[in-house]
Protein backbone atom coordinates (compact mmCIF):
# COMPACT_ATOMS: atom_id res chain seq x y z
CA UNK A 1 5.97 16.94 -35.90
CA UNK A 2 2.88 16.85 -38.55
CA UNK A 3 0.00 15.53 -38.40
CA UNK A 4 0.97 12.20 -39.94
CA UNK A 5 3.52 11.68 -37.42
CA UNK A 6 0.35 10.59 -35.54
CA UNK A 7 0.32 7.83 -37.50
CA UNK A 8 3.42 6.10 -36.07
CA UNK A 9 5.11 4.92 -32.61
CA UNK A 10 6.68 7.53 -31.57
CA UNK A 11 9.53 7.36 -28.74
CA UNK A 12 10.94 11.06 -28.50
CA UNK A 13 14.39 11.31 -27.77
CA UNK A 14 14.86 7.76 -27.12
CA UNK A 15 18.48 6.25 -28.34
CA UNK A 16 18.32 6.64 -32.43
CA UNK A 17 19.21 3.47 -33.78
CA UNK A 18 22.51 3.07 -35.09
CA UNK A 19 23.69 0.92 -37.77
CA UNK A 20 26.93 0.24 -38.57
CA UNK A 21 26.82 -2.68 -41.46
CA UNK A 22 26.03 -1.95 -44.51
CA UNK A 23 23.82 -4.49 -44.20
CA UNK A 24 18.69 -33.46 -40.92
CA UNK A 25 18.17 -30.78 -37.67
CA UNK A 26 15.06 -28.26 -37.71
CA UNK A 27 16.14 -25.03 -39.20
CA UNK A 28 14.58 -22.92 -36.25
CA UNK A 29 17.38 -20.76 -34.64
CA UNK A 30 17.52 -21.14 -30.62
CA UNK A 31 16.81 -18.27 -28.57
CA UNK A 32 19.40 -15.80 -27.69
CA UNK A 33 20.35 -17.54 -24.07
CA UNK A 34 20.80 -21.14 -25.29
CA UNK A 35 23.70 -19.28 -28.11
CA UNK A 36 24.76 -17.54 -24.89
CA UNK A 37 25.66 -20.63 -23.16
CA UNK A 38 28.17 -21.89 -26.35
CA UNK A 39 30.98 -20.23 -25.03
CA UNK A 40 32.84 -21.37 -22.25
CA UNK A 41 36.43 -19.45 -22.17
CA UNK A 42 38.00 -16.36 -20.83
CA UNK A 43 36.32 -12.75 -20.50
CA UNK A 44 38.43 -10.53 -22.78
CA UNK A 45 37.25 -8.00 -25.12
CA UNK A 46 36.69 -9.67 -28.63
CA UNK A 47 38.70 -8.45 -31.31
CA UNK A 48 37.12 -10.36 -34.54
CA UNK A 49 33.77 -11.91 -35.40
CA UNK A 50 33.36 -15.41 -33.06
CA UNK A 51 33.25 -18.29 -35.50
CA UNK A 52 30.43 -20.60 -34.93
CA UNK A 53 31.25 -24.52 -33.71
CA UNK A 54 27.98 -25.74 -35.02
CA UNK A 55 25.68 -25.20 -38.10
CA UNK A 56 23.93 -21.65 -37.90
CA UNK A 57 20.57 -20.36 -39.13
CA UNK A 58 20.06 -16.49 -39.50
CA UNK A 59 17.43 -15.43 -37.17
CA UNK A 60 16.28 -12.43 -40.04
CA UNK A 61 16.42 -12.09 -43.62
CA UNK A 62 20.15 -11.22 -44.97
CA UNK A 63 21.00 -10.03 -48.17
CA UNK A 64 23.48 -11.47 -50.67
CA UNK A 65 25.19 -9.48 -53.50
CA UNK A 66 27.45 -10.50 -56.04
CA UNK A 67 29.33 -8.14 -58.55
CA UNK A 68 30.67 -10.88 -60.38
CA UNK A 69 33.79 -11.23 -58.22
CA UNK A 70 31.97 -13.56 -55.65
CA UNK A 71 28.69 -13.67 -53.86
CA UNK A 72 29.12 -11.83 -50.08
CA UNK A 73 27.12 -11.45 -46.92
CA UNK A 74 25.00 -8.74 -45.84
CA UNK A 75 23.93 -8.39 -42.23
CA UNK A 76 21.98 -5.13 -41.95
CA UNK A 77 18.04 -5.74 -41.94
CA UNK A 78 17.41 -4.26 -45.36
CA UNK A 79 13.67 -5.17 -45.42
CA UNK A 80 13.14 -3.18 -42.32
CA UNK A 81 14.44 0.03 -42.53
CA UNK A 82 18.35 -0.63 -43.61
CA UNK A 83 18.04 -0.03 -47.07
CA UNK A 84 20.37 -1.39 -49.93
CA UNK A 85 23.72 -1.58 -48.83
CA UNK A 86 25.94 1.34 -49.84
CA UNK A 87 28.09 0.55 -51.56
CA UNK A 88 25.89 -2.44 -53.48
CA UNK A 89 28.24 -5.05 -52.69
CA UNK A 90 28.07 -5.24 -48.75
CA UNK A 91 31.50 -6.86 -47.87
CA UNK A 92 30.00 -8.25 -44.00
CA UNK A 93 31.37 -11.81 -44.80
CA UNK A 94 32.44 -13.64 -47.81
CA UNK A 95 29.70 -16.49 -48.92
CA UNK A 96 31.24 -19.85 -50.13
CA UNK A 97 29.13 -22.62 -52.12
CA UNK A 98 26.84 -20.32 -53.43
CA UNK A 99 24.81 -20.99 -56.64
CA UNK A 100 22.76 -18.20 -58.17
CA UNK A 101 21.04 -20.57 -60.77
CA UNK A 102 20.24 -22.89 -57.69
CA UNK A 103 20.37 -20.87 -54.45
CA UNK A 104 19.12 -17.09 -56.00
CA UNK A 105 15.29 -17.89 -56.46
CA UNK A 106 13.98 -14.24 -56.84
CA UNK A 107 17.01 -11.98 -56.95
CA UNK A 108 17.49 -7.96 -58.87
CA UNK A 109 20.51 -6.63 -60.65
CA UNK A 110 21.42 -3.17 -60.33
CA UNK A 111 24.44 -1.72 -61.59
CA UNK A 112 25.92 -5.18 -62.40
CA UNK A 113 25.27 -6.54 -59.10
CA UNK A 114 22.62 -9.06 -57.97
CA UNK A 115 21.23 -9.17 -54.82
CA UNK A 116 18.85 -10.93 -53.07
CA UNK A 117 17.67 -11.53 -49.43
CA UNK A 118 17.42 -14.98 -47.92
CA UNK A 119 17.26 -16.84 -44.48
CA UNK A 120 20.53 -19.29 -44.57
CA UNK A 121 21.27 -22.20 -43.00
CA UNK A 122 25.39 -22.94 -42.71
CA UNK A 123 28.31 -22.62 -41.26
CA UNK A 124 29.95 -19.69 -40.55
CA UNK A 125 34.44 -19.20 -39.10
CA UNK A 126 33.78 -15.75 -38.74
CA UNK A 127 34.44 -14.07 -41.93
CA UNK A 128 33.26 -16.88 -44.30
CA UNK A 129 29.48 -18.39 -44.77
CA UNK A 130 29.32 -21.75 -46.06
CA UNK A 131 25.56 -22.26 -47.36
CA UNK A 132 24.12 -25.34 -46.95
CA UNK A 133 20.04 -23.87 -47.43
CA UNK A 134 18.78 -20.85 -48.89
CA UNK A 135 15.30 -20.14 -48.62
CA UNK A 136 12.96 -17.12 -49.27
CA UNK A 137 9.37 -16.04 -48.41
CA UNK A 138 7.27 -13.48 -47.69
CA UNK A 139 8.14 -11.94 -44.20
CA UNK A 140 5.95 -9.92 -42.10
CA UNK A 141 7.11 -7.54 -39.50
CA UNK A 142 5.52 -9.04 -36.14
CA UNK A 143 2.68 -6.30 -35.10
CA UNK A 144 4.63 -4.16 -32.38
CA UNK A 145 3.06 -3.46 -29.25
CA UNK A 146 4.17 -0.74 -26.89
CA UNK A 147 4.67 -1.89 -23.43
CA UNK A 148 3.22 1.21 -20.99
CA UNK A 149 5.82 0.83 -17.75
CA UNK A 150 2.90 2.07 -15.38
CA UNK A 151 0.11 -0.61 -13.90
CA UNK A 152 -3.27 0.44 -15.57
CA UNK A 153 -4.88 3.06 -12.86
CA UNK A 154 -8.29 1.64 -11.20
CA UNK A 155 -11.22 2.89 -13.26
CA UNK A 156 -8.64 2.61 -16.21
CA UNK A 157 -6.10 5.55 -17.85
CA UNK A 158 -8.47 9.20 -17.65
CA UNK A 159 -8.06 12.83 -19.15
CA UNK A 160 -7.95 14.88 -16.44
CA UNK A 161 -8.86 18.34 -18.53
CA UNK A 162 -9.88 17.74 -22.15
CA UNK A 163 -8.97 21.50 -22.55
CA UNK A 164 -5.18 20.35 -22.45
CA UNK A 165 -4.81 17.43 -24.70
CA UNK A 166 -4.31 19.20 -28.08
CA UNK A 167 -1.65 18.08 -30.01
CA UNK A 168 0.47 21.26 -29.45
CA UNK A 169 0.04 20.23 -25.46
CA UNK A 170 1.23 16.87 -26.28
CA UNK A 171 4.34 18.90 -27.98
CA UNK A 172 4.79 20.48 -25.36
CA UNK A 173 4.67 17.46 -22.79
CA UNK A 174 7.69 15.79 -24.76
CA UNK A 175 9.75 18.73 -24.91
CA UNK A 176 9.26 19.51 -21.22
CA UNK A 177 10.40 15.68 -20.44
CA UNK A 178 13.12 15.71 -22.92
CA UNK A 179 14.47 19.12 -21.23
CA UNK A 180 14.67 17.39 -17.84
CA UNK A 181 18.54 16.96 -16.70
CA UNK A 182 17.67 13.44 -15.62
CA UNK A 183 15.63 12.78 -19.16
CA UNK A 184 15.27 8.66 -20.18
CA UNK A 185 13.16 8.34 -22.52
CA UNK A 186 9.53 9.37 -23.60
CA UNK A 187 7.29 6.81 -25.45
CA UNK A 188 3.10 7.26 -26.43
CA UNK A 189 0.82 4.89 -27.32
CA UNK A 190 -3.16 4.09 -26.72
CA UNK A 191 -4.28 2.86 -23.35
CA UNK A 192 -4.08 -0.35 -25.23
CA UNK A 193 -0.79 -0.54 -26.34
CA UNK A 194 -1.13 0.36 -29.83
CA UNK A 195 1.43 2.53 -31.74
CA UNK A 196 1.10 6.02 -32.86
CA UNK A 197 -2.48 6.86 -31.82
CA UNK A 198 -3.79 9.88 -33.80
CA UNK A 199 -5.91 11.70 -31.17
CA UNK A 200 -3.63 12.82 -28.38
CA UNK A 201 -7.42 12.40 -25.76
CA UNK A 202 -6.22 8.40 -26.24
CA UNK A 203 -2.72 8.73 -26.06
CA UNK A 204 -0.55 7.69 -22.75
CA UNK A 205 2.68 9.81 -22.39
CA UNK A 206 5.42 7.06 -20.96
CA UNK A 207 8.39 9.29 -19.22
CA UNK A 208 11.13 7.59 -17.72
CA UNK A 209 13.73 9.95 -15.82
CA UNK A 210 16.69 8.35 -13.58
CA UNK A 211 15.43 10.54 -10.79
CA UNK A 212 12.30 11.43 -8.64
CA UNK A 213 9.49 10.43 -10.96
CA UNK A 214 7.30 12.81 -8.34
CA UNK A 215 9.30 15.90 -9.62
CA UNK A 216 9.03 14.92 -13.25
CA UNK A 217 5.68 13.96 -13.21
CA UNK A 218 5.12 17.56 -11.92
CA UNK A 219 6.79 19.37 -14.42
CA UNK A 220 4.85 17.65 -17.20
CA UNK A 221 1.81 18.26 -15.78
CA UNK A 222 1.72 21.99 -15.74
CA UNK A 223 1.27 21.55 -19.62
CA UNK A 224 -0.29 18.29 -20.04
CA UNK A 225 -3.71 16.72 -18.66
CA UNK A 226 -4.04 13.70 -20.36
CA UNK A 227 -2.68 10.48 -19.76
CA UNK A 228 0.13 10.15 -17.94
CA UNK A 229 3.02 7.66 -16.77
CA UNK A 230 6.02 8.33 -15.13
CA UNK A 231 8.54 6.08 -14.25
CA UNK A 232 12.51 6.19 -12.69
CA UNK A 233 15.01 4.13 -14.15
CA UNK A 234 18.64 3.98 -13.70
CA UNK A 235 20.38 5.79 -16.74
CA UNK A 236 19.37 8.94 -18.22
CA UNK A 237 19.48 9.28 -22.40
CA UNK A 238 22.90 11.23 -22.24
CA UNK A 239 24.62 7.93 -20.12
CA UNK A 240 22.81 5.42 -22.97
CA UNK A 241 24.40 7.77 -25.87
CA UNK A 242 27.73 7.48 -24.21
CA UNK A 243 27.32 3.74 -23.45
CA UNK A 244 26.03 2.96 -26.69
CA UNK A 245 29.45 4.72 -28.56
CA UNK A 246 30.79 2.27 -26.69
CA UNK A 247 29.83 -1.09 -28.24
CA UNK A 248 30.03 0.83 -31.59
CA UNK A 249 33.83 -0.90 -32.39
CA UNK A 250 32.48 -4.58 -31.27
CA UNK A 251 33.26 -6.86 -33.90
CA UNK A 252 30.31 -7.66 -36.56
CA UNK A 253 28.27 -4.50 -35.50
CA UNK A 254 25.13 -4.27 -36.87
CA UNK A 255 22.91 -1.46 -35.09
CA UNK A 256 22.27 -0.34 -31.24
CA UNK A 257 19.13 1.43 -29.82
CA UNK A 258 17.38 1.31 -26.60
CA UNK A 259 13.91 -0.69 -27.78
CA UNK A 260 12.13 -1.46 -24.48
CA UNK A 261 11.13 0.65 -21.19
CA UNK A 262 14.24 -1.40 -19.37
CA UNK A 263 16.33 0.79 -19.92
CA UNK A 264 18.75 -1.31 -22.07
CA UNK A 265 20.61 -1.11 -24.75
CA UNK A 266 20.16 -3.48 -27.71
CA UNK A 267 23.29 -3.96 -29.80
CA UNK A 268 22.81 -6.56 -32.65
CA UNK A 269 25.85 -8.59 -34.48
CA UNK A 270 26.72 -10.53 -37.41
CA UNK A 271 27.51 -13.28 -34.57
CA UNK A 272 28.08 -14.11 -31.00
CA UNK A 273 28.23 -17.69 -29.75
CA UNK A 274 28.16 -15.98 -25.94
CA UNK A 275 31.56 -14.30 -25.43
CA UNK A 276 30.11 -10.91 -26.76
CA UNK A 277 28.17 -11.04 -24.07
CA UNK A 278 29.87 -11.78 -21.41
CA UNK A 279 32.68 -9.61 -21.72
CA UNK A 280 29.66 -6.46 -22.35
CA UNK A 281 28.34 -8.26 -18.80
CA UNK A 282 31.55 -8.22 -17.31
CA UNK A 283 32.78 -4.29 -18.64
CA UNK A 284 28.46 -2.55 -17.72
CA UNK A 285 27.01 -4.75 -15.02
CA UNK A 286 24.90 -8.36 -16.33
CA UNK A 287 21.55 -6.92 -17.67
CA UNK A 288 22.44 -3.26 -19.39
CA UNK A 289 23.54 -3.87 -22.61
CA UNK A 290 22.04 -7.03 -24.47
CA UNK A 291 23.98 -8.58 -27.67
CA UNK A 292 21.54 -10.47 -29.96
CA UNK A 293 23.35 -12.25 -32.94
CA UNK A 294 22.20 -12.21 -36.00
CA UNK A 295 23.36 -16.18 -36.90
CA UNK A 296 22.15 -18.69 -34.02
CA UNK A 297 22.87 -21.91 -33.31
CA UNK A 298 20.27 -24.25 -35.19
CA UNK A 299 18.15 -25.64 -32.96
């Protein structure tokens, strides 16, 4: 790690994220329960993309490219941190209706294809996206905060020994908690919340092991006196890797990473209208791996 790694949230040897795409009624999607609760059938393993039994609204932008052979559907979140699909023309779903003179706005062209990312309102039968609005506008990442899983200590987080708080001790603190056999995860952040604090005196070291949180807590401490939280949780890192190859196969895979101190995985997809997640319910236990779907039901 360098210095400027300091700069950023840092969760060592958390789940890497995994991507797998290459990328009238109020236009406000509805939360992920309510598109849940759309699907009332049996529990079976999908094999293909749910189709959508009401107009749709993607939740986050989505890119559309067009190499002159028809405009298609990109799922992957290219403004934050998918990059252009690869190849250009990203093949997710075919896009019917669409206009470039009327629907493009502010579009490129590279290599003969155009592209351009939008929030649509549609329809969607699971491999084709009937536009009915396309809109763009600025979009801001919402500011992330980093949720510490310990209760703030009475007289607030303290340094025990500013003699051990260096950034090679704080190297050292990770790598000790990532060598543990029942290793989670290991997340930092200011007392506050904030990402990536630079001075490792203000940073609290988050451990979660899926064991005795006394015996962890004890091994990082014999190279680490500064702010500290330890926590037990139910499945250690190498049990998310194997549950998160998994849901790689689940039809209109996006990406999969474990972004919270629950101990979940998140696995996002072109679209579920609920049986996604039921049958992931069913197959891991309700609670351990949660689907969130790209396209939601307008609300």
């Amino acid at each position: 790690m360098t210095g400027d790694s300091w700069g950023r949230w840092l969760v060592a040897g958390a789940l890497a994220l995994v991507t797998g795409a290459c990328g009238g009624a109020s236009s406000e999607p509805t939360d992920t329960a309510t598109a849940r609760a759309t699907y009332d059938g049996p529990v079976v393993r999908p094999t293909a993309v749910p189709g959508a039994d009401r107009r749709v609204v993607s939740s986050r932008p989505v890119t559309v490219t067009d190499d002159g052979s028809g405009a298609q559907l990109c799922f992957s979140d290219v403004l934050w941190g998918g990059g252009l699909p690869d190849p250009l023309v990203c093949r997710d779903a075919s896009v019917a209706g669409w206009d470039w003179d009327r629907d493009g706005g502010e579009f490129t062209e590279e290599k003969g294809v155009r592209m351009g990312t939008y929030r649509l309102v549609g329809t969607f039968d699971g491999s084709t996206f009937a536009v009915e609005e396309a809109t763009q506008s600025e979009v801001e990442p919402e500011p992330f905060e980093v949720e510490i899983p310990c209760p703030t200590p009475d007289g607030g987080w303290q340094v025990l020994d500013r003699s051990r708080v260096t950034q090679d001790d704080f190297l050292r603190a990770t790598s000790t908690a990532q060598g543990l056999d029942d290793f989670a995860a290991v997340s930092v952040s200011s007392p506050e919340g904030e990402p990536g604090p630079r001075d490792p005196a203000n940073t609290v070291v988050s451990v979660s092991v899926a064991g005795d949180p006394g015996v962890a807590e004890a091994a990082v401490r014999e190279v680490w006196s500064g702010m500290l939280c330890v926590t037990e949780v139910e499945r250690t890192e190498k049990e998310m890797l194997a549950l998160q190859r998994t849901t790689l196969d689940l039809p209109g895979f996006v990406e999969s990473g474990a972004g919270d101190p629950s101990n979940r995985l998140l696995v996002t997809v072109f679209h579920d209208d609920g049986r996604i997640q039921q049958w992931v319910d069913r197959e891991f236990g309700e609670g351990v791996v949660v689907v969130d779907s790209v396209l939601r039901p307008v609300g």
